[in-house]
Protein backbone atom coordinates (compact mmCIF):
# COMPACT_ATOMS: atom_id res chain seq x y z
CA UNK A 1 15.98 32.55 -11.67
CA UNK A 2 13.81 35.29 -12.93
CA UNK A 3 11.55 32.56 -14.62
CA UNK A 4 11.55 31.17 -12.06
CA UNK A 5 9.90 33.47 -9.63
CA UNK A 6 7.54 34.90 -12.46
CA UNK A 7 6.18 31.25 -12.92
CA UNK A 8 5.35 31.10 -9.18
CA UNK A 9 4.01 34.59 -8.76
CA UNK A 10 1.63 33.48 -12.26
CA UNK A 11 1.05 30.16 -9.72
CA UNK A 12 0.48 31.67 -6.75
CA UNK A 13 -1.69 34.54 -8.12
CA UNK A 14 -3.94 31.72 -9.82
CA UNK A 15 -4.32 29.62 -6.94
CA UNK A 16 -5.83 32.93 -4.80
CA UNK A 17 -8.19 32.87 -7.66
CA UNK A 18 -11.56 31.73 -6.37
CA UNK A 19 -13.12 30.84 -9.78
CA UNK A 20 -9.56 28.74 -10.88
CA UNK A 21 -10.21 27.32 -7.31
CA UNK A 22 -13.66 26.06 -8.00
CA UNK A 23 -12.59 25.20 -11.46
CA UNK A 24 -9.76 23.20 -9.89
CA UNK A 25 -11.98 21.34 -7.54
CA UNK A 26 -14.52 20.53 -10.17
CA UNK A 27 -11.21 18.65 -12.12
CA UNK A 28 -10.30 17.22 -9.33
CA UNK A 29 -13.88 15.86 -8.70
CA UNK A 30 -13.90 14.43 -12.22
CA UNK A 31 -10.73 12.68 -11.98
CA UNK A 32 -11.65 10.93 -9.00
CA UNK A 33 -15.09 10.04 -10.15
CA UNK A 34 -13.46 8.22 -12.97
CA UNK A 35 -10.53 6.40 -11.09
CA UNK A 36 -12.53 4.81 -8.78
CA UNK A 37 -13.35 1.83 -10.46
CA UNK A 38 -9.61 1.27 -10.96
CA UNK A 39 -8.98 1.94 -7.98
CA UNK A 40 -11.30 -0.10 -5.82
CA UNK A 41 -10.34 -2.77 -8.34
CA UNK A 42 -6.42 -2.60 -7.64
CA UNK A 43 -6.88 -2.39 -4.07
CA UNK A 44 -9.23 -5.83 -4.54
CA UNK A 45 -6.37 -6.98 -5.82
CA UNK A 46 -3.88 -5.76 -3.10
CA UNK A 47 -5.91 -7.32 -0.05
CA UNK A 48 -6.06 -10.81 -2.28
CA UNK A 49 -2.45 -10.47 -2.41
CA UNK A 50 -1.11 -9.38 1.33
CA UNK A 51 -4.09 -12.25 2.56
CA UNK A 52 -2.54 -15.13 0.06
CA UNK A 53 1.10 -14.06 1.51
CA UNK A 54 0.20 -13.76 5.19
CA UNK A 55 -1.41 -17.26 4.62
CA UNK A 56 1.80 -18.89 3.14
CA UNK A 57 3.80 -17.09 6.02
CA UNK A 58 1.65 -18.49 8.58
CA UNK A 59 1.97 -21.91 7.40
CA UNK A 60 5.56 -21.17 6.95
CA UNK A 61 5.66 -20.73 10.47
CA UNK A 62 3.68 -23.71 11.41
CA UNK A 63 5.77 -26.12 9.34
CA UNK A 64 8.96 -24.54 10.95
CA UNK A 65 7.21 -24.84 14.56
CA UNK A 66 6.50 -28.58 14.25
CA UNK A 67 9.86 -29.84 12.54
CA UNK A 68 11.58 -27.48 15.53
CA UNK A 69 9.13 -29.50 18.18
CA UNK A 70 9.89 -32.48 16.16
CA UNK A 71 13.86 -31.90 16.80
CA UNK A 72 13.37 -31.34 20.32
CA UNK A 73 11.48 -34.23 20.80
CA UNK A 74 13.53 -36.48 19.11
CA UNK A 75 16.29 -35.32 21.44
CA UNK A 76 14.24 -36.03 24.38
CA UNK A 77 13.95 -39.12 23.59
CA UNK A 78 17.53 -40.42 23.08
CA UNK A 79 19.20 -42.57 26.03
CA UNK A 80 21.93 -40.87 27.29
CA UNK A 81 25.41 -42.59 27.94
């Protein structure tokens, strides 16, 4: 518990620290700079993938719209007795 709250405090006291702050932000910069490429590729990669499954659901739907207006039809078209 006492660890605890002296690894906080440490925390805390850095984070007020303007030059950790900017030092911080620089990192951060960095990190970014150099995931982007991933990044932009994997969400390529995401948009190829929810367009390729919204396709295959829509034509899901489309087969299952005809074969239901095929039943109906079909139906329709018996005499009755």
């Amino acid at each position: 518990m006492i660890l605890r709250r002296l690894i906080f405090s440490a925390v805390k006291m850095a984070a007020s620290n303007p030059a950790v702050q900017k030092q911080a932000a620089e990192m951060a910069q960095k990190a970014v700079t150099q995931a982007r490429p991933n990044l932009l590729k994997a969400s390529r990669k995401a948009g190829e993938f929810v367009k390729a499954t919204s396709d295959e659901l829509a034509d899901g739907v489309q087969k299952f719209k005809q074969a239901k207006q095929g039943k109906s039809d079909s139906k329709k078209r018996e005499p009755k007795k």
